[in-house]
N, C-alpha and C. Protein backbone atom coordinates (compact mmCIF):
# COMPACT_ATOMS: atom_id res chain seq x y z
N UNK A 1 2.20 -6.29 -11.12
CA UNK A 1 0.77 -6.10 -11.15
C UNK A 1 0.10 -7.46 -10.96
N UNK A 2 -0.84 -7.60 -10.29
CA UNK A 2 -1.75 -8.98 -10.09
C UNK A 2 -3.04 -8.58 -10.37
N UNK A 3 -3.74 -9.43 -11.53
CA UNK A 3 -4.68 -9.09 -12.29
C UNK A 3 -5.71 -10.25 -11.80
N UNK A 4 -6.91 -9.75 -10.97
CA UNK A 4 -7.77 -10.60 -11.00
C UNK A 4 -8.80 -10.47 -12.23
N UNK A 5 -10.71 -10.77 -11.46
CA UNK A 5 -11.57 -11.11 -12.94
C UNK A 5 -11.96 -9.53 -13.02
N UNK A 6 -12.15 -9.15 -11.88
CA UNK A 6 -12.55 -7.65 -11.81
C UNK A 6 -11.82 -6.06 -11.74
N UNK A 7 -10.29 -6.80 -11.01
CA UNK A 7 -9.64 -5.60 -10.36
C UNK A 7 -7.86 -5.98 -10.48
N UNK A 8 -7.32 -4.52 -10.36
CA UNK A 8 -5.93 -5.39 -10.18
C UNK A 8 -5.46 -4.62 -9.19
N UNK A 9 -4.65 -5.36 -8.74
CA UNK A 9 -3.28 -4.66 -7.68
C UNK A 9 -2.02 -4.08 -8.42
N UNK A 10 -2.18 -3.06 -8.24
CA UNK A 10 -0.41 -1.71 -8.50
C UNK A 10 0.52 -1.45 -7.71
N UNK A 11 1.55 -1.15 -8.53
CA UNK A 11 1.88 -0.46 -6.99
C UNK A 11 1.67 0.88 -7.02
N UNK A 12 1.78 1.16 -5.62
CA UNK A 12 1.50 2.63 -5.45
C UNK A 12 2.24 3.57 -6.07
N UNK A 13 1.77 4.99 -6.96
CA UNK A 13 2.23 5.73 -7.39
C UNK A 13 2.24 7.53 -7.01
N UNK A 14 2.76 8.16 -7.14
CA UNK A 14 2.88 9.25 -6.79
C UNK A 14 1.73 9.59 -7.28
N UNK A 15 0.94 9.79 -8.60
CA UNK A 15 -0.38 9.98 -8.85
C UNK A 15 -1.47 9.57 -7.80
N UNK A 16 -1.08 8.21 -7.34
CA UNK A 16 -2.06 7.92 -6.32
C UNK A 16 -2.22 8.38 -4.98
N UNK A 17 -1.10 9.21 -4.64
CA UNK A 17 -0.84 9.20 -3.29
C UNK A 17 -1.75 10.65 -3.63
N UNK A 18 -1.55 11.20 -4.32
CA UNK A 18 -2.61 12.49 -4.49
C UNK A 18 -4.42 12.46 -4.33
N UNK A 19 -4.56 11.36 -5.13
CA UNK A 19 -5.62 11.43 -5.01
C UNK A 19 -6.35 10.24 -3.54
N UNK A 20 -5.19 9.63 -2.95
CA UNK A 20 -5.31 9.05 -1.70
C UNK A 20 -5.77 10.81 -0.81
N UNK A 21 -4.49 11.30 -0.58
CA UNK A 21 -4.72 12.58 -0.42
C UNK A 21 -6.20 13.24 -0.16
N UNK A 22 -6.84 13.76 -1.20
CA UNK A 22 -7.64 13.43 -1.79
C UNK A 22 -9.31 13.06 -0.74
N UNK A 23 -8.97 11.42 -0.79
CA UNK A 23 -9.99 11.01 -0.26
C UNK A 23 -9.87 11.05 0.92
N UNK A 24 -8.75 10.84 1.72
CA UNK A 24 -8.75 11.30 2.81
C UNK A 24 -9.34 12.00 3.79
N UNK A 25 -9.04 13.39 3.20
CA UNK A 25 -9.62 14.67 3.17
C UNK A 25 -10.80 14.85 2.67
N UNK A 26 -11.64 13.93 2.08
CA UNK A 26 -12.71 14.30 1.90
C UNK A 26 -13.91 13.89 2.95
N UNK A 27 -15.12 14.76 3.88
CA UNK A 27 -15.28 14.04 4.89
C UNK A 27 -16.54 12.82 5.02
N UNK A 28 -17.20 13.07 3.85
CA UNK A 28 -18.17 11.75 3.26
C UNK A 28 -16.84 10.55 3.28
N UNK A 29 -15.96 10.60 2.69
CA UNK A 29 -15.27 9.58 2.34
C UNK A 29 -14.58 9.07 3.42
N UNK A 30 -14.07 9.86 4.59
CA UNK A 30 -13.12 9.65 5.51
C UNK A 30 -14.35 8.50 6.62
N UNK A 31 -15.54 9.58 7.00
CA UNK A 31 -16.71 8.50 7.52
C UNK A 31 -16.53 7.54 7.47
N UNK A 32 -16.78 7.31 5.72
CA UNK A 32 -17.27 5.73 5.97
C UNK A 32 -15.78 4.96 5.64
N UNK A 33 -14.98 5.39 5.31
CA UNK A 33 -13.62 4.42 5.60
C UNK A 33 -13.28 4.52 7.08
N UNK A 34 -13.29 4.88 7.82
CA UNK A 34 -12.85 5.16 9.17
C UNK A 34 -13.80 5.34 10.21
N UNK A 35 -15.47 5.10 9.82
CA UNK A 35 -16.67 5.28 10.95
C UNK A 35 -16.37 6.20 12.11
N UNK A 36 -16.22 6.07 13.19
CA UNK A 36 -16.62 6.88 14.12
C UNK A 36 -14.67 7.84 14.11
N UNK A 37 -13.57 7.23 13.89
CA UNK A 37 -12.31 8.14 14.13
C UNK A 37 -12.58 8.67 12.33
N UNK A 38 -13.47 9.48 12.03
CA UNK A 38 -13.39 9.82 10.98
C UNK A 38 -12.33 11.01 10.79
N UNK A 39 -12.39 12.24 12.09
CA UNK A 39 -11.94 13.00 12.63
C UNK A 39 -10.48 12.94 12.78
N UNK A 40 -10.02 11.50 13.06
CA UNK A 40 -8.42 11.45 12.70
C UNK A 40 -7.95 10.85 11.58
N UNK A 41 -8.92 10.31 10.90
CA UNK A 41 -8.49 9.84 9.93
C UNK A 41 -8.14 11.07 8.77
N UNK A 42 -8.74 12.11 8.62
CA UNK A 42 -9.14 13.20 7.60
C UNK A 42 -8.19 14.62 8.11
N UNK A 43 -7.89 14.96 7.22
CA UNK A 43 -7.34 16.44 7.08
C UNK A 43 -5.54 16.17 7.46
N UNK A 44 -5.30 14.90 7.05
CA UNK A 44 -3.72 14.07 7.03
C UNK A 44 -3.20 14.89 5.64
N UNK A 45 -1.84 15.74 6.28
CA UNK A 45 -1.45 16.34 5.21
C UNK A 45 -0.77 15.68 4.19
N UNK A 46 -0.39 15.93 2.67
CA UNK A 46 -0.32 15.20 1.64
C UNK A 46 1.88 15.04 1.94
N UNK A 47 2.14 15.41 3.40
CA UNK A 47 3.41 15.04 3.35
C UNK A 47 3.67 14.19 4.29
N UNK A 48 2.59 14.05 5.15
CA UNK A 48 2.47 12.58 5.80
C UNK A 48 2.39 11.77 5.63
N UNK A 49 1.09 11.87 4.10
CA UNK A 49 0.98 10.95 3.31
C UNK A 49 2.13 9.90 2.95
N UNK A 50 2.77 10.93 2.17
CA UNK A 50 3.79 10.42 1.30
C UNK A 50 4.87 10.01 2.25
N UNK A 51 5.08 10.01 2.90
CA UNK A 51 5.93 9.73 4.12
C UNK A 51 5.82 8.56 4.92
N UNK A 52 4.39 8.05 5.03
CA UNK A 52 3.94 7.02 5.61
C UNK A 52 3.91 5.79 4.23
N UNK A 53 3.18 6.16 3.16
CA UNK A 53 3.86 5.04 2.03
C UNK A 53 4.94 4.89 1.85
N UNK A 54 5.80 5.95 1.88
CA UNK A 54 7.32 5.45 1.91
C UNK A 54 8.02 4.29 2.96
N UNK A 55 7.07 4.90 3.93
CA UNK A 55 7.53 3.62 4.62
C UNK A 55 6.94 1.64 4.26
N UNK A 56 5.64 2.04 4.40
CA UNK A 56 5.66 1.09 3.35
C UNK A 56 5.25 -0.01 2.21
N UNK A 57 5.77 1.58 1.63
CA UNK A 57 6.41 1.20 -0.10
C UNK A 57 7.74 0.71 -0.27
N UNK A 58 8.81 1.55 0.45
CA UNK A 58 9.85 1.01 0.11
C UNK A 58 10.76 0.78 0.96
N UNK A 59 9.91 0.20 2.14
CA UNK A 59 10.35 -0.07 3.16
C UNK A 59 11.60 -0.11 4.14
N UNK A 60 11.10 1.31 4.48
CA UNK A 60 12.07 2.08 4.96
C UNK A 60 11.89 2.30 6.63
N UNK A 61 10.97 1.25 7.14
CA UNK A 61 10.78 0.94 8.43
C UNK A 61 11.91 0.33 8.84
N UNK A 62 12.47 0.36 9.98
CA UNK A 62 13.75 -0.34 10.85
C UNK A 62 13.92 -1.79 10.27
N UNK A 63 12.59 -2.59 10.46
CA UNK A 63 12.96 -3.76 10.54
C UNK A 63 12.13 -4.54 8.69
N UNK A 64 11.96 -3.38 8.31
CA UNK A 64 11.77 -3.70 6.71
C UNK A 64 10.72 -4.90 6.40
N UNK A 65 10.43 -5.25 7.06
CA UNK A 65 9.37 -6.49 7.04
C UNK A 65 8.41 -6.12 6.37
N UNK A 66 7.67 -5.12 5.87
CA UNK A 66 6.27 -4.59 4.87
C UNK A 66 6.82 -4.36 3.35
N UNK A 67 7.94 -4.24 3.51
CA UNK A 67 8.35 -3.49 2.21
C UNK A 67 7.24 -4.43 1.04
N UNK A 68 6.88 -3.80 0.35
CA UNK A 68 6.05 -3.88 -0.94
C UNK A 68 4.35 -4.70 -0.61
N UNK A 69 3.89 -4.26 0.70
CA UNK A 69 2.95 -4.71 0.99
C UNK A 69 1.39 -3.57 0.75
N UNK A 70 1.82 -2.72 0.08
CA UNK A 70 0.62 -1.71 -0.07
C UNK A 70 0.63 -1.36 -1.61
N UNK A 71 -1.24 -1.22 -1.66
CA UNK A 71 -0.82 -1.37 -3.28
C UNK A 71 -2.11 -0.82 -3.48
N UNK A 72 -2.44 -0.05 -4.88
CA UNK A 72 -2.96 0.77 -5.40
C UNK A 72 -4.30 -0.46 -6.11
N UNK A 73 -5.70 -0.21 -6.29
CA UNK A 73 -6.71 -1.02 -7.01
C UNK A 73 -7.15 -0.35 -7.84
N UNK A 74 -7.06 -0.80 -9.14
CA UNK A 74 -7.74 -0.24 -10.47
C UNK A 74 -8.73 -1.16 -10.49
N UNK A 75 -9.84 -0.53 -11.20
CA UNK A 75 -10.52 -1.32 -11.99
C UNK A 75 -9.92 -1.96 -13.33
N UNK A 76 -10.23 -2.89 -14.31
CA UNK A 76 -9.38 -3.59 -15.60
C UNK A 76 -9.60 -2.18 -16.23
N UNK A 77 -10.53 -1.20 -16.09
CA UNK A 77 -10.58 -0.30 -17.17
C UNK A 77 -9.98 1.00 -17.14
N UNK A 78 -8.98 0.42 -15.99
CA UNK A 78 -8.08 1.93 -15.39
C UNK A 78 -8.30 2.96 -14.48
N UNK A 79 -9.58 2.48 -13.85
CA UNK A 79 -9.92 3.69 -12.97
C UNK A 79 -9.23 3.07 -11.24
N UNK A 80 -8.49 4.42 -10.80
CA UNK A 80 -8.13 3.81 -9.29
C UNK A 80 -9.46 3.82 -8.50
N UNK A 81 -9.63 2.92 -7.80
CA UNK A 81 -10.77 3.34 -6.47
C UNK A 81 -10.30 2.55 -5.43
N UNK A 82 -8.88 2.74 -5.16
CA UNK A 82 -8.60 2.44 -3.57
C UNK A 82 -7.44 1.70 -3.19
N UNK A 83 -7.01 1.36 -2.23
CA UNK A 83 -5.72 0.94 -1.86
C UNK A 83 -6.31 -0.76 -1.11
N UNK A 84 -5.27 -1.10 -1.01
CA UNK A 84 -5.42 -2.36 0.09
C UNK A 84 -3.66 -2.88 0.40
N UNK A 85 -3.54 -3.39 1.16
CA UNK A 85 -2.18 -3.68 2.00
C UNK A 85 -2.51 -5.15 2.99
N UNK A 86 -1.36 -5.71 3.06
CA UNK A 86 -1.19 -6.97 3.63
C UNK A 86 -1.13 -6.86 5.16
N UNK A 87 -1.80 -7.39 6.09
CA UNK A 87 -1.62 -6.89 7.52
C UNK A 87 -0.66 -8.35 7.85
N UNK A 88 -0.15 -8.19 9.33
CA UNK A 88 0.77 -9.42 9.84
C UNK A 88 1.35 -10.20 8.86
N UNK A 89 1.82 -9.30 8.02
CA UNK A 89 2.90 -10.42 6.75
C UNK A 89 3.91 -10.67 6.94
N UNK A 90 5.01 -11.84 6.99
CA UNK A 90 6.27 -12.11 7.66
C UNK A 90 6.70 -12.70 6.63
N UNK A 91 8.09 -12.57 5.85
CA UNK A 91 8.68 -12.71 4.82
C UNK A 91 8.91 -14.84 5.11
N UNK A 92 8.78 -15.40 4.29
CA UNK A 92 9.09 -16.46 4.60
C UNK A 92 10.39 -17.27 4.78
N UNK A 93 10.46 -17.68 6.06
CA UNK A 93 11.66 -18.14 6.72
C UNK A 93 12.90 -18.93 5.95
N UNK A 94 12.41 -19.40 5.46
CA UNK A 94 12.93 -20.42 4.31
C UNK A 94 13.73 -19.48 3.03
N UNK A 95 13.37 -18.44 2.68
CA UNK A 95 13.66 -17.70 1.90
C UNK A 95 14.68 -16.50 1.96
N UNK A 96 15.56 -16.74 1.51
CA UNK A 96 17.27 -15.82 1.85
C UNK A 96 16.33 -14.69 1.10
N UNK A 97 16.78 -13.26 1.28
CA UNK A 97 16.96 -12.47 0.69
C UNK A 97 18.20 -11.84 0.18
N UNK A 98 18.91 -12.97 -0.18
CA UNK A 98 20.37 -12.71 -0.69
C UNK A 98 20.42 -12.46 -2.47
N UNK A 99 20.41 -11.30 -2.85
CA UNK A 99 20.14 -10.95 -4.35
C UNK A 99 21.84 -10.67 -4.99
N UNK A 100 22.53 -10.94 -4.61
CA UNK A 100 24.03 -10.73 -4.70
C UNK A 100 24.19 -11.27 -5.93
N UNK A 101 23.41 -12.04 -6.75
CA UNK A 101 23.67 -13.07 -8.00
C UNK A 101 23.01 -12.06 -9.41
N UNK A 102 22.31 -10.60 -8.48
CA UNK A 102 21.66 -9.56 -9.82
C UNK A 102 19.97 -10.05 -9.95
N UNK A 103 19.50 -11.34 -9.78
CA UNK A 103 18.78 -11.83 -9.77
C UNK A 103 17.57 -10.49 -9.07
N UNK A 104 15.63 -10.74 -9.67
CA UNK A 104 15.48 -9.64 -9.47
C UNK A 104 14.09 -10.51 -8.84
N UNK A 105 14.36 -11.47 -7.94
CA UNK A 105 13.50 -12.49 -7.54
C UNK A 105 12.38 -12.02 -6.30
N UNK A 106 11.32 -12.28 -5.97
CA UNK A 106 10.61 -11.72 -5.02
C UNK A 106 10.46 -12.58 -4.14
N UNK A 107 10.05 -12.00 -2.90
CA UNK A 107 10.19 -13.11 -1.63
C UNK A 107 8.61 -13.48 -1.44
N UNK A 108 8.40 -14.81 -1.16
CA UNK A 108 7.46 -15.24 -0.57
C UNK A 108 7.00 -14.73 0.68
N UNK A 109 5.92 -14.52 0.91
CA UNK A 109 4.92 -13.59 2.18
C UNK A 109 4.03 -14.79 2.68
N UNK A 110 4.64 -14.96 3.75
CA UNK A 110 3.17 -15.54 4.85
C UNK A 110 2.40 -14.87 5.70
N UNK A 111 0.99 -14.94 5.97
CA UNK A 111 0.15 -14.31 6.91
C UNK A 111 -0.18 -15.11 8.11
N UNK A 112 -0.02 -14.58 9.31
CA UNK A 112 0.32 -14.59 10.17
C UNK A 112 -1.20 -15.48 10.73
């Protein structure tokens, strides 16, 4: 979890993907997240949903490069109101992802 002054970052949860769901589908909401492709943005079924965070959430794309880049926003007082995700993030070069030692270490992310 990363706790700023106002908000924090989660990770995404099956609770959330519902009420992602949810807003999606809702078409006030789809509008103004998506302006004029409101129309494709909305009426995304809740197994696409979950299908497309899986990818990535737990990055299950070919070349795995997003894995843990999407993430759920609470307010400090627990309320979700929205997602946000890392665009052009490239794991940093310098950094093995060799966990063979049990070690439960996270990789450094650069933006592109």
């Amino acid at each position: 979890m990363i706790k700023g002054e106002r908000v924090e970052l989660r990770p995404v949860t099956e609770a959330d993907l519902v009420r992602l769901f949810e807003w999606r589908n809702d078409e006030e909401v789809a509008r103004w997240a998506a302006g004029s492709e409101a129309a494709e943005y909305s009426n995304l079924p809740l197994e696409s949903l979950r299908a497309m965070y899986a990818e990535a959430v737990r990055g299950t794309r070919p070349s795995d490069n997003l894995r843990g880049c999407v993430f759920s926003v609470y307010t400090l007082g627990g309320v979700h109101i929205g997602t946000c995700d890392y665009r052009d993030g490239r794991p940093d070069p310098k950094q093995t992802d060799d966990r063979s030692d049990g070690s439960d270490r996270r990789r450094t992310w650069r933006l592109r």
